[in-house]
PDB file of N, CA and C in Angstrom:
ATOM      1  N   UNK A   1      85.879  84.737 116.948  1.00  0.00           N
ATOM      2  CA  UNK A   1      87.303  85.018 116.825  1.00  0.00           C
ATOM      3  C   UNK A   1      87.637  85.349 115.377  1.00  0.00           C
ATOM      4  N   UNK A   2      88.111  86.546 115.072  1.00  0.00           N
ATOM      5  CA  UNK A   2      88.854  87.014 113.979  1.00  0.00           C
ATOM      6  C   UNK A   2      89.753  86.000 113.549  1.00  0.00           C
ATOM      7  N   UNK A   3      90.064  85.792 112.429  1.00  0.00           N
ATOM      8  CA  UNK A   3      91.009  85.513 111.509  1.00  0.00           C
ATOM      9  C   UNK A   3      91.864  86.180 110.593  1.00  0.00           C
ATOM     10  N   UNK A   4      92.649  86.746 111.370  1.00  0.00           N
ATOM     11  CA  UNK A   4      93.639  87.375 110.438  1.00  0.00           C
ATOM     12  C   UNK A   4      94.626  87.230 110.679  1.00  0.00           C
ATOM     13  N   UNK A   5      96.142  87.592 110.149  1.00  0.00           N
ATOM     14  CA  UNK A   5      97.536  87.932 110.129  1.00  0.00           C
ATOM     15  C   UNK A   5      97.798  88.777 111.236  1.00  0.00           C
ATOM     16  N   UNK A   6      98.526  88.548 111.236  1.00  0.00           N
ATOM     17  CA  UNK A   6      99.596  89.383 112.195  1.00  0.00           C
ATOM     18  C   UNK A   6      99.704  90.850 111.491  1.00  0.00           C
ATOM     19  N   UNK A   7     100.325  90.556 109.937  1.00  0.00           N
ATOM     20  CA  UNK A   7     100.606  91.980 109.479  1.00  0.00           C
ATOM     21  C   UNK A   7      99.452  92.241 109.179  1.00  0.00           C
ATOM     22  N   UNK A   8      98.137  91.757 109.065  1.00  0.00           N
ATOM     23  CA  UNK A   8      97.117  92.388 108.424  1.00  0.00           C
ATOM     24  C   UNK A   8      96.503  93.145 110.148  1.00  0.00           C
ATOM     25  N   UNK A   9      96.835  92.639 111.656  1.00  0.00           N
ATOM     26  CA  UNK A   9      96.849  93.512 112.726  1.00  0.00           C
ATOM     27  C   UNK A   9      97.641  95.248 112.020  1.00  0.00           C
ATOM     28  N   UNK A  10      99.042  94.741 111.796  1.00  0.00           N
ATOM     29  CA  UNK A  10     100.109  95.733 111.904  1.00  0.00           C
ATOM     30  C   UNK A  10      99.468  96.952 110.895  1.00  0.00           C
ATOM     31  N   UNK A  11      98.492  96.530 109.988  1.00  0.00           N
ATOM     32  CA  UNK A  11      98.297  97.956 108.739  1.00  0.00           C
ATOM     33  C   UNK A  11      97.379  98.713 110.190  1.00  0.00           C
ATOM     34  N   UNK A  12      96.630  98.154 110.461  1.00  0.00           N
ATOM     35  CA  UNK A  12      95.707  98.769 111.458  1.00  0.00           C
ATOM     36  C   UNK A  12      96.484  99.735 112.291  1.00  0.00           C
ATOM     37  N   UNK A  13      97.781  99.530 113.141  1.00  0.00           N
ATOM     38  CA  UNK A  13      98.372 100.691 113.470  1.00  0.00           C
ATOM     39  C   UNK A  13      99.249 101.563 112.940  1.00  0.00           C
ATOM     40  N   UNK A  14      99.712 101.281 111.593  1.00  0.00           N
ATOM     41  CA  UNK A  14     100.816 102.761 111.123  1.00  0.00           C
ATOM     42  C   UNK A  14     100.013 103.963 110.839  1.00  0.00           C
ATOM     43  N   UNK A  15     101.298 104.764 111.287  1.00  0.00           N
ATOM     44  CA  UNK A  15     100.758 106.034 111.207  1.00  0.00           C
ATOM     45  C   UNK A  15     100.619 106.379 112.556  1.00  0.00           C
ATOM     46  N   UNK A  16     100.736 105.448 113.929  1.00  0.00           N
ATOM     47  CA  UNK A  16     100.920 106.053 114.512  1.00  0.00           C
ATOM     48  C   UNK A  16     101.844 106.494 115.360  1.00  0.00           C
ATOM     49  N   UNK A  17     102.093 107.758 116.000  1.00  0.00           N
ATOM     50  CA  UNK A  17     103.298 108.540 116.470  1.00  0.00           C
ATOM     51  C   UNK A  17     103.944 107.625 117.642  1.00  0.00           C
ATOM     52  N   UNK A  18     104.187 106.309 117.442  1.00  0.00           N
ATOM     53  CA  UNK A  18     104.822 105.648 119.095  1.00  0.00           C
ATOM     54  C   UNK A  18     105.504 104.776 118.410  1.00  0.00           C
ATOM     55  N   UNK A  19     106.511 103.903 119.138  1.00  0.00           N
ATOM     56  CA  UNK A  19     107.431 102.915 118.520  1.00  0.00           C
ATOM     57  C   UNK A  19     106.397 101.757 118.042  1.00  0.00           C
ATOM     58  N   UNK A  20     105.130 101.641 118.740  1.00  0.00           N
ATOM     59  CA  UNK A  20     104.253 100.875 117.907  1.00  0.00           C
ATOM     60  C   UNK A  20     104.013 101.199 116.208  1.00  0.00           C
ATOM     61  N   UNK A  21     103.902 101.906 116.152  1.00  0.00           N
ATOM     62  CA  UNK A  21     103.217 102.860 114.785  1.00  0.00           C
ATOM     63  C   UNK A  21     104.508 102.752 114.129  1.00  0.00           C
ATOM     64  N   UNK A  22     105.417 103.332 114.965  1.00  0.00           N
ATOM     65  CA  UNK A  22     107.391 102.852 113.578  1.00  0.00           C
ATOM     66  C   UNK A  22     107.194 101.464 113.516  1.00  0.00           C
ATOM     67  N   UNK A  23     107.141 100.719 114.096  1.00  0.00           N
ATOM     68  CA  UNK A  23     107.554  99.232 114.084  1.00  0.00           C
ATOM     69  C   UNK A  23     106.986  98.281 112.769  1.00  0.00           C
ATOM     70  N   UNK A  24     104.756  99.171 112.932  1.00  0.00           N
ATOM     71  CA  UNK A  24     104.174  98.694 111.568  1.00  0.00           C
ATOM     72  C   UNK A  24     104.246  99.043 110.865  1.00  0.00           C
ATOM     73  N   UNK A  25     104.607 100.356 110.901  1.00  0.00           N
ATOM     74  CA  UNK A  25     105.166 101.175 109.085  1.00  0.00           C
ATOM     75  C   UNK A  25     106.278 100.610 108.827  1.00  0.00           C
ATOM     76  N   UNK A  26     107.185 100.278 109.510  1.00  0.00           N
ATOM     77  CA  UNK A  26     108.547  99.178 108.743  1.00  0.00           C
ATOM     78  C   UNK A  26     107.871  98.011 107.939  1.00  0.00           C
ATOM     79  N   UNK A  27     107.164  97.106 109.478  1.00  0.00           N
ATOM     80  CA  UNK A  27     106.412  96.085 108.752  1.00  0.00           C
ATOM     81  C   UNK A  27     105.963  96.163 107.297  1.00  0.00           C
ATOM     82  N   UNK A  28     105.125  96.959 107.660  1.00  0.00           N
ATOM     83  CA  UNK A  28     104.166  96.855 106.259  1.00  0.00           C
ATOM     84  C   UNK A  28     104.847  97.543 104.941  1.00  0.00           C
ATOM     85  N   UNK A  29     105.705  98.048 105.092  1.00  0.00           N
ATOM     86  CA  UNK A  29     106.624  98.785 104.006  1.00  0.00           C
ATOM     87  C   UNK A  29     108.022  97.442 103.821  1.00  0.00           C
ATOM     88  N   UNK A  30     108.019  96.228 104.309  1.00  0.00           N
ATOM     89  CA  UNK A  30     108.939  96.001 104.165  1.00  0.00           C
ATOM     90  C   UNK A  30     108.492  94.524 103.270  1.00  0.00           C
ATOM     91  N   UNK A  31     109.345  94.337 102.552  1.00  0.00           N
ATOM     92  CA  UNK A  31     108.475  93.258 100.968  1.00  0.00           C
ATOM     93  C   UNK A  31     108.863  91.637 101.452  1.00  0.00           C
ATOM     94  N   UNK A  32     109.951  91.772 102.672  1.00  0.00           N
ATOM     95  CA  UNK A  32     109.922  90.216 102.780  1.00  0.00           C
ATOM     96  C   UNK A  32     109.398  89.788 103.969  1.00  0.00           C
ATOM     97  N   UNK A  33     108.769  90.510 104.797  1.00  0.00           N
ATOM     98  CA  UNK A  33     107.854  90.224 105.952  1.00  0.00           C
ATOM     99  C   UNK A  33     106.879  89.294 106.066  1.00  0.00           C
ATOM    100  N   UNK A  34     107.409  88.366 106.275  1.00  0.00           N
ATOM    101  CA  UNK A  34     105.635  87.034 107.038  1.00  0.00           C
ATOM    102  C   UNK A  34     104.472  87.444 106.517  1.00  0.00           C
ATOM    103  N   UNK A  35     103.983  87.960 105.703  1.00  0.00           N
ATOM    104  CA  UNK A  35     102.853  88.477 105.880  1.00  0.00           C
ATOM    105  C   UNK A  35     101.250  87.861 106.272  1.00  0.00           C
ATOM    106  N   UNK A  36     101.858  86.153 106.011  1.00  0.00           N
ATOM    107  CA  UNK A  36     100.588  85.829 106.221  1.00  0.00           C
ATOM    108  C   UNK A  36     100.834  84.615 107.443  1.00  0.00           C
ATOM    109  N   UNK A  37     101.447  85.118 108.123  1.00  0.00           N
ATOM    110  CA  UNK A  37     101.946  84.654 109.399  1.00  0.00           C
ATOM    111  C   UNK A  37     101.150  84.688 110.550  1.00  0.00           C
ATOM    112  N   UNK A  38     100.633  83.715 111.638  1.00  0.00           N
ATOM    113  CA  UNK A  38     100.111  84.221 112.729  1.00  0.00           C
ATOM    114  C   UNK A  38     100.468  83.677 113.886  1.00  0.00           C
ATOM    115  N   UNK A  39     102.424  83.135 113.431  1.00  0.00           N
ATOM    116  CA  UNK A  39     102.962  81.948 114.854  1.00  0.00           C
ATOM    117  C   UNK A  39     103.839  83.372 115.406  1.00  0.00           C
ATOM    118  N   UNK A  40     104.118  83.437 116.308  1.00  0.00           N
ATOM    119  CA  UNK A  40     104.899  84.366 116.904  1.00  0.00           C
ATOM    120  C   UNK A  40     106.265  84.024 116.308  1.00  0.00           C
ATOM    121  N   UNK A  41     106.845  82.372 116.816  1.00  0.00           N
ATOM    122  CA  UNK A  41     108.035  82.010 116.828  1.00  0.00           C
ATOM    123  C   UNK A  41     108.579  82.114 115.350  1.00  0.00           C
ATOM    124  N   UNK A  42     107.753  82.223 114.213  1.00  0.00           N
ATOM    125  CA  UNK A  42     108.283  82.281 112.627  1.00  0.00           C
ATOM    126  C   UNK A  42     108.584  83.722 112.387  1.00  0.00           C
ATOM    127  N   UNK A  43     107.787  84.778 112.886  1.00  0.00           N
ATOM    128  CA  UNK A  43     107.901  86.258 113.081  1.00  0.00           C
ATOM    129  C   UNK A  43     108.917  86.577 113.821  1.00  0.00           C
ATOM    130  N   UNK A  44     109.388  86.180 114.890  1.00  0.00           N
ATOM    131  CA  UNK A  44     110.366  86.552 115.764  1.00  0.00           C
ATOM    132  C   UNK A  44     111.571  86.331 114.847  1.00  0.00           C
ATOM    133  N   UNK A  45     111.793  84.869 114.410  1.00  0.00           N
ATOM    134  CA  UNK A  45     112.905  84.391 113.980  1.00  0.00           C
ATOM    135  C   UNK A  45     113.169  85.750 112.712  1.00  0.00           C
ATOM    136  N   UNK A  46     112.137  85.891 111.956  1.00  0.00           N
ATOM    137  CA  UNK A  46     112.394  86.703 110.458  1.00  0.00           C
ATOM    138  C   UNK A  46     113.103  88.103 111.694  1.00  0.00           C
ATOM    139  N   UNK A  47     112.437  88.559 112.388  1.00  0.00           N
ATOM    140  CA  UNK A  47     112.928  90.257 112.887  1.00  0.00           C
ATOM    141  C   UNK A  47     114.354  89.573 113.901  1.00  0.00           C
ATOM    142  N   UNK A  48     114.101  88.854 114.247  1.00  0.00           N
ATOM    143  CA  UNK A  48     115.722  89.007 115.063  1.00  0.00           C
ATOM    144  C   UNK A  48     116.910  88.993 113.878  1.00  0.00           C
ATOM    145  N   UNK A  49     116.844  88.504 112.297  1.00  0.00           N
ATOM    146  CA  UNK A  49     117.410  88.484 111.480  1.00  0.00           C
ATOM    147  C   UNK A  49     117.110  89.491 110.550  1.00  0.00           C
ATOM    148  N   UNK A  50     116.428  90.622 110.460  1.00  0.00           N
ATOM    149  CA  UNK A  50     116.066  91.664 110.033  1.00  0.00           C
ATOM    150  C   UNK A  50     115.146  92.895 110.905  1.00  0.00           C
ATOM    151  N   UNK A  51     116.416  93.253 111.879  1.00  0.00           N
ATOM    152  CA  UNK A  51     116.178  94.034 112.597  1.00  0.00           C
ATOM    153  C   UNK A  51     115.671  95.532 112.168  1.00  0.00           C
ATOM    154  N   UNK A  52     114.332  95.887 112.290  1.00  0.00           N
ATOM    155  CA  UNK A  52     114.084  97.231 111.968  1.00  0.00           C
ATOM    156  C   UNK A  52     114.259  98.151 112.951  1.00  0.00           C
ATOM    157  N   UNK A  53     115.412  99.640 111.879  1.00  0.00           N
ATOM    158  CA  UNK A  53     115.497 101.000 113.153  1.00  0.00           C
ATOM    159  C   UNK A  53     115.082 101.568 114.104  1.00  0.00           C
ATOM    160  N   UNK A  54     115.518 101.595 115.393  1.00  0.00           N
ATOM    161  CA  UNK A  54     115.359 102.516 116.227  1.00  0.00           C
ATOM    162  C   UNK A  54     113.766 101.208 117.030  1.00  0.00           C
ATOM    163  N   UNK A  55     113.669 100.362 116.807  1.00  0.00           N
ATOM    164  CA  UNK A  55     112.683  99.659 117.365  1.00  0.00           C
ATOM    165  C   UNK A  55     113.133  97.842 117.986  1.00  0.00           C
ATOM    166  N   UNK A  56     112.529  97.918 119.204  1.00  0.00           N
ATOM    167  CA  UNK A  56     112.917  96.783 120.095  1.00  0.00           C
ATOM    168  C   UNK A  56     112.236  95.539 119.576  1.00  0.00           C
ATOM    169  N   UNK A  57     112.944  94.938 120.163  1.00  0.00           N
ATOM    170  CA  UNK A  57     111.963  93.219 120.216  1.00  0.00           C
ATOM    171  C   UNK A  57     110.855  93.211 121.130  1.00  0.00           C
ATOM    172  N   UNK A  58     110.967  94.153 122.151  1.00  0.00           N
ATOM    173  CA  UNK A  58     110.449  94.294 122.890  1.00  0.00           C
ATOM    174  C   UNK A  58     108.736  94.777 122.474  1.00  0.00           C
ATOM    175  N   UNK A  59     108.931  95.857 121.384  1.00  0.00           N
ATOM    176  CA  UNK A  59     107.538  96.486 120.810  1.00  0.00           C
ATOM    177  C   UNK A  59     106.903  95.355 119.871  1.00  0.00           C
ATOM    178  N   UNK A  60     107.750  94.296 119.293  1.00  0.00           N
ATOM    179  CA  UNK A  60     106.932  93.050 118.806  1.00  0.00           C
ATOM    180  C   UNK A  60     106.315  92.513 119.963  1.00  0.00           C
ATOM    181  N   UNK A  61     107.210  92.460 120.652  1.00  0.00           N
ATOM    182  CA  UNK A  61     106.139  91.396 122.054  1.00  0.00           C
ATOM    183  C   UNK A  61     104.823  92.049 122.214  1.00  0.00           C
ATOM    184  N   UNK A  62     105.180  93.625 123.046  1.00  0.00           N
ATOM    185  CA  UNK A  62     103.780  93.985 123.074  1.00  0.00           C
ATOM    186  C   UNK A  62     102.430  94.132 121.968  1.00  0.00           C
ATOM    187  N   UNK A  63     103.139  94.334 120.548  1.00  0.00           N
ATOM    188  CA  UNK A  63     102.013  94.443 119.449  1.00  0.00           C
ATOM    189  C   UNK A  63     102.002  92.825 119.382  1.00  0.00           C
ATOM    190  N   UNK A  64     102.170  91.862 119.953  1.00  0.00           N
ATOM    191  CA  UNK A  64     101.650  90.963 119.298  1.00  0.00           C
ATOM    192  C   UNK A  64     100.789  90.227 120.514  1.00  0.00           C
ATOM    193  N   UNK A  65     100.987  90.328 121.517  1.00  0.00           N
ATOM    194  CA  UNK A  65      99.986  90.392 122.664  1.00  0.00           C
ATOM    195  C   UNK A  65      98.576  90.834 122.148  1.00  0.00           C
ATOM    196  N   UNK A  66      98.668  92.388 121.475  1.00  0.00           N
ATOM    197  CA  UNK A  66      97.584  93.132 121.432  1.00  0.00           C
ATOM    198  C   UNK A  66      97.337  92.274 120.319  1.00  0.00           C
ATOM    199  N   UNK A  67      97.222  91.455 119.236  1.00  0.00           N
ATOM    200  CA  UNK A  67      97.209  90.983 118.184  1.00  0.00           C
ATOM    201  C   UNK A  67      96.316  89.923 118.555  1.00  0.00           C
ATOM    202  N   UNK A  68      96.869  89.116 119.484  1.00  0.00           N
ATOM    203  CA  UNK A  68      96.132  88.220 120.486  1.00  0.00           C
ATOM    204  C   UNK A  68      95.110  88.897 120.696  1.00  0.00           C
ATOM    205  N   UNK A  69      95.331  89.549 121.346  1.00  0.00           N
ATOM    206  CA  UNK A  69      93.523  90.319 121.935  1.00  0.00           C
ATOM    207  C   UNK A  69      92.693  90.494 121.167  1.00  0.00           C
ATOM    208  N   UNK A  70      92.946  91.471 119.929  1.00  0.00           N
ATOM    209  CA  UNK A  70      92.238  91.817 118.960  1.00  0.00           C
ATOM    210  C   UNK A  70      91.506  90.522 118.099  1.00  0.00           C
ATOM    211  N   UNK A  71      92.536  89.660 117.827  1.00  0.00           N
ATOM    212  CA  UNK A  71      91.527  88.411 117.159  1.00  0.00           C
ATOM    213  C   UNK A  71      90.274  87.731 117.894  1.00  0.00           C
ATOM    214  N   UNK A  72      90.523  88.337 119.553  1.00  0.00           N
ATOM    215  CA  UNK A  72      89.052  87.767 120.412  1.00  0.00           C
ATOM    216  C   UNK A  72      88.305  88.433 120.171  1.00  0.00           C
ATOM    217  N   UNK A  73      88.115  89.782 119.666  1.00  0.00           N
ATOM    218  CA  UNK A  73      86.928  90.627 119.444  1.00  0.00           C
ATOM    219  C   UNK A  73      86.559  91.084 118.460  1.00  0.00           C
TER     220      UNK A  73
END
């Protein structure tokens, strides 16, 4: 099992063209983000109080599912 961050998942997808890919280019462009975060519930709390454009709560859920996954392999 991997050990990493959450945002250190999120560099892995910007750049790409889907609300996934906006969601981590906010992330990772943004200076007060969790960065070394890997509880969901401390991440949630920061984005429901710093909502980034044009992107759901909904696309955290799913990138952080996949976040889950990725640390199994």
């Amino acid at each position: 099992m991997k050990s990493y961050s959450f945002y250190q998942f999120l560099k892995t997808k910007t750049g790409e063209k889907s609300d996934k890919g906006s969601f981590s280019t906010q992330a990772v462009n943004d200076p007060q983000f969790p960065i070394f975060s890997t509880d969901y519930d401390e991440i949630s709390d920061y984005l429901e109080k710093t909502p980034y454009d044009g992107v759901s709560l909904d696309t955290y859920d799913t990138l952080f599912e996949e976040y889950k996954n990725w640390l199994n392999y």
